[in-house]
PDB file of N, CA and C in Angstrom:
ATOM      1  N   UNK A   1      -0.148 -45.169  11.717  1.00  0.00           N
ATOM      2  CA  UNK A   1      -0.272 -43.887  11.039  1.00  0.00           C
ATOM      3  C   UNK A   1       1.104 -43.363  10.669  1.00  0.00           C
ATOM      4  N   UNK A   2       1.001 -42.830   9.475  1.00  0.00           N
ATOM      5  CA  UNK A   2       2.067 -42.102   8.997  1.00  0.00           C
ATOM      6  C   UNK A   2       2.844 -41.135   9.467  1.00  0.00           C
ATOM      7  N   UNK A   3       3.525 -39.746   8.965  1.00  0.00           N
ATOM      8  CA  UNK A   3       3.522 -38.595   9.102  1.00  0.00           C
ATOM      9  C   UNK A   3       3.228 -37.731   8.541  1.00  0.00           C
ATOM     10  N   UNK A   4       2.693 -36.717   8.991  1.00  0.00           N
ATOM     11  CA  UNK A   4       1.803 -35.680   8.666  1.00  0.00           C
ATOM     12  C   UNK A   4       2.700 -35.196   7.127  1.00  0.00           C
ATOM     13  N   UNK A   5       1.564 -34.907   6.307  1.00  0.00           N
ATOM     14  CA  UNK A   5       1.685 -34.945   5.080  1.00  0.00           C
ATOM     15  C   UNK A   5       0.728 -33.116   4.814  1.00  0.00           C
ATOM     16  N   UNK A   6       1.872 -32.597   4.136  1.00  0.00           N
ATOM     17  CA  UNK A   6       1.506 -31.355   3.841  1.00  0.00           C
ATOM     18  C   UNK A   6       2.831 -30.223   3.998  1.00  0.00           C
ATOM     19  N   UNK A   7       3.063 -28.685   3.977  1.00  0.00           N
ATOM     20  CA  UNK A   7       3.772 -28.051   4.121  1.00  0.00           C
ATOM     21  C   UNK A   7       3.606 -26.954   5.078  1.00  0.00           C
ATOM     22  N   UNK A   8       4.885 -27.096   5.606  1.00  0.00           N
ATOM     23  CA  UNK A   8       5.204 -26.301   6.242  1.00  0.00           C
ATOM     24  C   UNK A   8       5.148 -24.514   6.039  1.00  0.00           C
ATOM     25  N   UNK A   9       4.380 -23.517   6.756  1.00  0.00           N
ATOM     26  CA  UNK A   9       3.504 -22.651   6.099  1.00  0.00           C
ATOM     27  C   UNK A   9       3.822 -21.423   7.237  1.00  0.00           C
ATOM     28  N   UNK A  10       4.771 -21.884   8.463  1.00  0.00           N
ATOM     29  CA  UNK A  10       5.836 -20.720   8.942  1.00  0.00           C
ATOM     30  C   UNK A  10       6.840 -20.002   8.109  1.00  0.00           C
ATOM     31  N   UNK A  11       6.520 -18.494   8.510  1.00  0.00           N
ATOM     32  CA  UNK A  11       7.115 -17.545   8.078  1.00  0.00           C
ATOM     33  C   UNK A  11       6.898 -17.350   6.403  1.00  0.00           C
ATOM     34  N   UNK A  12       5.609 -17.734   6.109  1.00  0.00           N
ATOM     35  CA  UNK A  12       5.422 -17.445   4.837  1.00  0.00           C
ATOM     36  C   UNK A  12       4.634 -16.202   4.466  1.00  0.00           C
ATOM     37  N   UNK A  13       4.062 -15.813   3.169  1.00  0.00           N
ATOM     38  CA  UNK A  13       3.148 -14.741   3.495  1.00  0.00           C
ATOM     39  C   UNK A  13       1.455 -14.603   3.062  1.00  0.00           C
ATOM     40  N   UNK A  14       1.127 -14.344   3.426  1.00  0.00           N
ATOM     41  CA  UNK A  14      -0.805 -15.055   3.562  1.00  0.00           C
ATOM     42  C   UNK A  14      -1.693 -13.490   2.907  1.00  0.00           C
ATOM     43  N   UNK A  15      -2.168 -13.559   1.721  1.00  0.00           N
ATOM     44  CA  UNK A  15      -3.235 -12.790   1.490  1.00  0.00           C
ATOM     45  C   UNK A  15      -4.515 -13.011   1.805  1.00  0.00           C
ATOM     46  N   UNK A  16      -4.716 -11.489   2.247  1.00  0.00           N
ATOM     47  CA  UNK A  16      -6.042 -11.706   2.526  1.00  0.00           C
ATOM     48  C   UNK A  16      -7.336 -10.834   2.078  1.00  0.00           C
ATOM     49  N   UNK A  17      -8.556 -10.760   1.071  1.00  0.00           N
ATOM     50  CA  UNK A  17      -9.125  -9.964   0.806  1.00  0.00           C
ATOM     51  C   UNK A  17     -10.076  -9.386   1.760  1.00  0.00           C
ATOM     52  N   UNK A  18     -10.225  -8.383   1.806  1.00  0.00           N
ATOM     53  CA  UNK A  18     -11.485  -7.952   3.009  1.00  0.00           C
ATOM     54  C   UNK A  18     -10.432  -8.636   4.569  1.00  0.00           C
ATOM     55  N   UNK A  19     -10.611  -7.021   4.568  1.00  0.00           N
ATOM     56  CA  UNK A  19     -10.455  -7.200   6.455  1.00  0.00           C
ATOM     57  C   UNK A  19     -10.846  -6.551   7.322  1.00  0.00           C
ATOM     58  N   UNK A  20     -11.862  -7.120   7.335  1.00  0.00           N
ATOM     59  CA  UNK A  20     -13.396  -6.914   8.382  1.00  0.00           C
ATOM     60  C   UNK A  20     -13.181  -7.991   9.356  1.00  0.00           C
ATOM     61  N   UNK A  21     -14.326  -7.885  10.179  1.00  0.00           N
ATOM     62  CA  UNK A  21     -14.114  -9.395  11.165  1.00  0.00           C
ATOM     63  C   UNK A  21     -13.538 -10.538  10.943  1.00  0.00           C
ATOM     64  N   UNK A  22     -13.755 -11.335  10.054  1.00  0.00           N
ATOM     65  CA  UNK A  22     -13.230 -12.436   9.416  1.00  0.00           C
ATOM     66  C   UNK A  22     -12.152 -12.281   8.842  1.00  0.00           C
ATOM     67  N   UNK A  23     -11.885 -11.733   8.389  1.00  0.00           N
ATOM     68  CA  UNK A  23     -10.261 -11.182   7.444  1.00  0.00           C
ATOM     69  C   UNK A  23      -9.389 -11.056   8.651  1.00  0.00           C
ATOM     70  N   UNK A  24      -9.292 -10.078   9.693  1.00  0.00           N
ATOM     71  CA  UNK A  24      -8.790  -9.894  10.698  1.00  0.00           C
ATOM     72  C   UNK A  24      -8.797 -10.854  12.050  1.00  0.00           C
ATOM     73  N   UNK A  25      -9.798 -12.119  11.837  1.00  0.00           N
ATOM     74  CA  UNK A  25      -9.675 -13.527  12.586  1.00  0.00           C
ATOM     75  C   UNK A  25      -8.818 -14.238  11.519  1.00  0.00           C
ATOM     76  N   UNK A  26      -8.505 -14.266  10.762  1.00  0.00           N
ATOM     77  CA  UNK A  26      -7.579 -15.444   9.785  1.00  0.00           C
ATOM     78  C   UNK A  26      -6.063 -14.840   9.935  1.00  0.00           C
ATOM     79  N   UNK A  27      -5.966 -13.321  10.119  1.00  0.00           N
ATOM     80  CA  UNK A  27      -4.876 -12.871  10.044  1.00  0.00           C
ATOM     81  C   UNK A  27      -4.647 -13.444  11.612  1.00  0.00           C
ATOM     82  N   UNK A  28      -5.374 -13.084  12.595  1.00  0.00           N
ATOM     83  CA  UNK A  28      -5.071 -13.527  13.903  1.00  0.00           C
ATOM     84  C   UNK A  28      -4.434 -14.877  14.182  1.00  0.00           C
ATOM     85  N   UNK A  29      -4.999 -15.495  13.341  1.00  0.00           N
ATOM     86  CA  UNK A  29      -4.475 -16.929  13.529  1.00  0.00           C
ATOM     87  C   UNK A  29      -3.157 -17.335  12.782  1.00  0.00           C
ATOM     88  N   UNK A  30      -3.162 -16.411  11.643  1.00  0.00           N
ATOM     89  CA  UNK A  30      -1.693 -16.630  10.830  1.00  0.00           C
ATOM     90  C   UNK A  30      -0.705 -16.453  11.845  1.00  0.00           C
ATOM     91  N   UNK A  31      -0.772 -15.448  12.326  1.00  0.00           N
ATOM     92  CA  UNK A  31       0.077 -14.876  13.334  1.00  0.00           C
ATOM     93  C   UNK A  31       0.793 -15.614  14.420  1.00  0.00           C
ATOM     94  N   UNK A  32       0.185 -16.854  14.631  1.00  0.00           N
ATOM     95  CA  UNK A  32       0.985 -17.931  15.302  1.00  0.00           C
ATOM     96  C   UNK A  32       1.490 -18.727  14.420  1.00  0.00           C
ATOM     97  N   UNK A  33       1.525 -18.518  13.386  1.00  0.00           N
ATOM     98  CA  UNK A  33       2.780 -19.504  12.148  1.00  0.00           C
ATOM     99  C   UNK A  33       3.543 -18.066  11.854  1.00  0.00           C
ATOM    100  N   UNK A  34       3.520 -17.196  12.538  1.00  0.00           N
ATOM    101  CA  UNK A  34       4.717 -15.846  12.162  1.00  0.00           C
ATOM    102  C   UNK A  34       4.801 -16.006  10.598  1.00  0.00           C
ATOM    103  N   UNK A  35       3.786 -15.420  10.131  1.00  0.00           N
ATOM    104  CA  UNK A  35       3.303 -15.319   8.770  1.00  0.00           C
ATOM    105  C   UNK A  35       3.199 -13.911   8.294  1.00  0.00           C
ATOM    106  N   UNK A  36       3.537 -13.265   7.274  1.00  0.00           N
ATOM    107  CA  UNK A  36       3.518 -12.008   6.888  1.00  0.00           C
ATOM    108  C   UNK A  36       2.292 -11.990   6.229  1.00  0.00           C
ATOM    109  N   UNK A  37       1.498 -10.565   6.687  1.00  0.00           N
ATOM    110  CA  UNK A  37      -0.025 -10.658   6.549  1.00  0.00           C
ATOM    111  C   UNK A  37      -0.022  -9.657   5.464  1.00  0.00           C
ATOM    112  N   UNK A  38      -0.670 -10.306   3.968  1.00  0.00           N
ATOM    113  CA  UNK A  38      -0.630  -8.388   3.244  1.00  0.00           C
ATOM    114  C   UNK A  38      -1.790  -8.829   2.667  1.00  0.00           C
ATOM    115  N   UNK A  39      -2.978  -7.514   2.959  1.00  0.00           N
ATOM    116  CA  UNK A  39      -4.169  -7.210   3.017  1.00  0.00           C
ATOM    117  C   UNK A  39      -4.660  -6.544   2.310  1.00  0.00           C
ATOM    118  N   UNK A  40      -6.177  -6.382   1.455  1.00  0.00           N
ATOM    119  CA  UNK A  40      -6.674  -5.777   0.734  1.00  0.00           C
ATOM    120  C   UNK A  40      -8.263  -5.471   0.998  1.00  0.00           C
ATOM    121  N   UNK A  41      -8.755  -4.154   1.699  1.00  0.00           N
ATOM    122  CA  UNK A  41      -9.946  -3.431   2.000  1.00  0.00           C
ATOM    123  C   UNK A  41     -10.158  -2.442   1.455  1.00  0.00           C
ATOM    124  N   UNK A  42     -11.471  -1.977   1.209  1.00  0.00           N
ATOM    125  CA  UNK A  42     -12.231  -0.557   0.677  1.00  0.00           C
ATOM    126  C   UNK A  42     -11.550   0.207   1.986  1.00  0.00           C
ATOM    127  N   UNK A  43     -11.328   0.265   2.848  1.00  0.00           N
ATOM    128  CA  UNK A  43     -10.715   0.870   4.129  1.00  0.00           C
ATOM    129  C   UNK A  43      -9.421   0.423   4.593  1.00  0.00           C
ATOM    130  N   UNK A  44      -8.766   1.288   4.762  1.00  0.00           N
ATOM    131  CA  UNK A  44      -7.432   1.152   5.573  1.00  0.00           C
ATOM    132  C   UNK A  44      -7.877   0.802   7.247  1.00  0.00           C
ATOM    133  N   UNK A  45      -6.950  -0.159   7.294  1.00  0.00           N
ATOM    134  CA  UNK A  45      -6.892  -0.463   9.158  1.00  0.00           C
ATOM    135  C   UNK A  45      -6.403   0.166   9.670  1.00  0.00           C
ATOM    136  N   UNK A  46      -6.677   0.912  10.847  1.00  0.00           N
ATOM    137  CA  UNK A  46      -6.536   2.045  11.573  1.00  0.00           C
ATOM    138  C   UNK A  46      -4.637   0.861  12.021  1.00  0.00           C
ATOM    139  N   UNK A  47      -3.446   1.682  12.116  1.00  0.00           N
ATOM    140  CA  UNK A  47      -2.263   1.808  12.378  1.00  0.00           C
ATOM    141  C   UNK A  47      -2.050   0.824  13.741  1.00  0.00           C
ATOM    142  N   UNK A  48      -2.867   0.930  14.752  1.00  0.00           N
ATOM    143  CA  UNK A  48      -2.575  -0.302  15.365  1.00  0.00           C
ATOM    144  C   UNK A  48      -3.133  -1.337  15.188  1.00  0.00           C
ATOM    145  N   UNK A  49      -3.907  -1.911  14.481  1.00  0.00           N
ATOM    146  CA  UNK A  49      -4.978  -3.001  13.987  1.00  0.00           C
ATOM    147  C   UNK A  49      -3.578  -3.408  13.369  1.00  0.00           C
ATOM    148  N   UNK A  50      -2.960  -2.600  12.234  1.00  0.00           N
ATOM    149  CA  UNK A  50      -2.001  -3.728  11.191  1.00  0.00           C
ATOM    150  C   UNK A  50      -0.684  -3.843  12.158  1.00  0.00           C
ATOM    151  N   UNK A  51      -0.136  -2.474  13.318  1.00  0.00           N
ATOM    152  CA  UNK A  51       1.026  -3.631  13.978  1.00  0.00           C
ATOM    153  C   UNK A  51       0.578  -4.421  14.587  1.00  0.00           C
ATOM    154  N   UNK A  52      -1.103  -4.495  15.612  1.00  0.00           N
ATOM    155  CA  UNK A  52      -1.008  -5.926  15.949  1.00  0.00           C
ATOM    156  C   UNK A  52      -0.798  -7.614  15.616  1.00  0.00           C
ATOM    157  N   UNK A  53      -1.237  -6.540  14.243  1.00  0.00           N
ATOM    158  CA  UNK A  53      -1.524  -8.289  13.243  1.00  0.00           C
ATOM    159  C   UNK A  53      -0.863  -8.384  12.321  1.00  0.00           C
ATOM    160  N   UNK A  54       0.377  -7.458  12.268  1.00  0.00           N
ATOM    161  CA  UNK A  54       1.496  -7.754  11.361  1.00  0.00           C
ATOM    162  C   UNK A  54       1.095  -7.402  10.036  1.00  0.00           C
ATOM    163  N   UNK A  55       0.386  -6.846   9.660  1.00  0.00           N
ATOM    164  CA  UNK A  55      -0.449  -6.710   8.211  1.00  0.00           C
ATOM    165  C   UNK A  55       0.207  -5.263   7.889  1.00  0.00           C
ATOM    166  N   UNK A  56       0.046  -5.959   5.990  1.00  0.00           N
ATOM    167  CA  UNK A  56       0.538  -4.645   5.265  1.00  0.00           C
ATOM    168  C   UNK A  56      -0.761  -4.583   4.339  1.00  0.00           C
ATOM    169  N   UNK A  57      -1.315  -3.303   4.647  1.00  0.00           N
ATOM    170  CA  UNK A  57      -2.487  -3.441   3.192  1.00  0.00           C
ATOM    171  C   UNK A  57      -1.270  -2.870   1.874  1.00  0.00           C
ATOM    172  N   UNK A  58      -2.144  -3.208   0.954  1.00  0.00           N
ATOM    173  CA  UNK A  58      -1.975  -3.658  -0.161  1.00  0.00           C
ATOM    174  C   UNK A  58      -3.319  -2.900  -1.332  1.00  0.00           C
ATOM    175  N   UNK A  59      -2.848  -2.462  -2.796  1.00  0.00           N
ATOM    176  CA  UNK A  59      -3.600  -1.774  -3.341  1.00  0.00           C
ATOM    177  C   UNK A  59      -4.310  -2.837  -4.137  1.00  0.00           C
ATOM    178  N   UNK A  60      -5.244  -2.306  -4.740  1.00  0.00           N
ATOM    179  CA  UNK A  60      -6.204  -3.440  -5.678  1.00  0.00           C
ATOM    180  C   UNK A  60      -5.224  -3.565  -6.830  1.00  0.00           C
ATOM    181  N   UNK A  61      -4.485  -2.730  -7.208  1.00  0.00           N
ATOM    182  CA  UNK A  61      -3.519  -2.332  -8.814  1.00  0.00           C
ATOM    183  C   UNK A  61      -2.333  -3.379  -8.292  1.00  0.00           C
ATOM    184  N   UNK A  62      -2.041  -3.780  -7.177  1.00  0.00           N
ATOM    185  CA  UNK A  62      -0.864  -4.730  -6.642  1.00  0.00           C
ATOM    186  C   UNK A  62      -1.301  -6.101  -6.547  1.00  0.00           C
ATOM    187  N   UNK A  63      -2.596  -6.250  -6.188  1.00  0.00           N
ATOM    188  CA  UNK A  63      -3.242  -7.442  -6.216  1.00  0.00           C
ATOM    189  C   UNK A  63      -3.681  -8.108  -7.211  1.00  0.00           C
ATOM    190  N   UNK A  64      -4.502  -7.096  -7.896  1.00  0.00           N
ATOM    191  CA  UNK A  64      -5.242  -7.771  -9.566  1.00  0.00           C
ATOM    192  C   UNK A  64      -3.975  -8.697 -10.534  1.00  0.00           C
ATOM    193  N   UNK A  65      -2.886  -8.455 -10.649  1.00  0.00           N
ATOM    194  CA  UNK A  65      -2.588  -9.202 -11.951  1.00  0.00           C
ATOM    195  C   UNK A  65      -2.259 -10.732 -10.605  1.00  0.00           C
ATOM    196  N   UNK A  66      -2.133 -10.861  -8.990  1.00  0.00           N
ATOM    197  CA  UNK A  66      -2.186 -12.540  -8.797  1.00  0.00           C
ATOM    198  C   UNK A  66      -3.141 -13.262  -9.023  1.00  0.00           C
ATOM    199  N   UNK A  67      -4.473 -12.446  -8.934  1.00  0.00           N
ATOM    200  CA  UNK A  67      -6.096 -13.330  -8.678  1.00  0.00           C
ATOM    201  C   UNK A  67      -6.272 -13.343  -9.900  1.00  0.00           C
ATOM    202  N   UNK A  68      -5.578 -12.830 -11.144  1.00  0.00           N
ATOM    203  CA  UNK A  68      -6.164 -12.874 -12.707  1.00  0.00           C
ATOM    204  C   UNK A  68      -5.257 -14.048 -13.329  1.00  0.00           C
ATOM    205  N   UNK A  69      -4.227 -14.412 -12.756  1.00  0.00           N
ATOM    206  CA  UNK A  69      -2.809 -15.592 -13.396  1.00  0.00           C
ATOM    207  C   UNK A  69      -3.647 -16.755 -12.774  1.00  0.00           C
TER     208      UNK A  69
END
């Protein structure tokens, strides 16, 4: 066998739409590649939810022109 084939994905930064249960388990897990978490919900995460998980929400007007390119 070879070596692992793919990139390296520490300290990068990870969007995430909806952060509800699942949104907030993917961020959990980013969080051990010390990954910058920036987030997009109909609701803001209550202030310790985003320092635990390193997350910055993020507006729909900041997001729309990446998911449209």
């Amino acid at each position: 066998m070879g070596s692992p084939v793919g990139a390296d994905i520490h300290g990068k930064t990870l969007g995430v739409i909806g952060f509800g249960r699942i949104g907030r388990a993917v961020a959990r897990r980013a969080g051990g590649f010390n990954m910058r978490i920036l987030y997009h919900d109909a609701l803001r995460a209550d202030a310790a939810a985003e320092r635990e998980l390193n997350a910055t929400s993020w507006r729909r007007s900041d997001c729309w022109p990446m998911l449209t390119s």
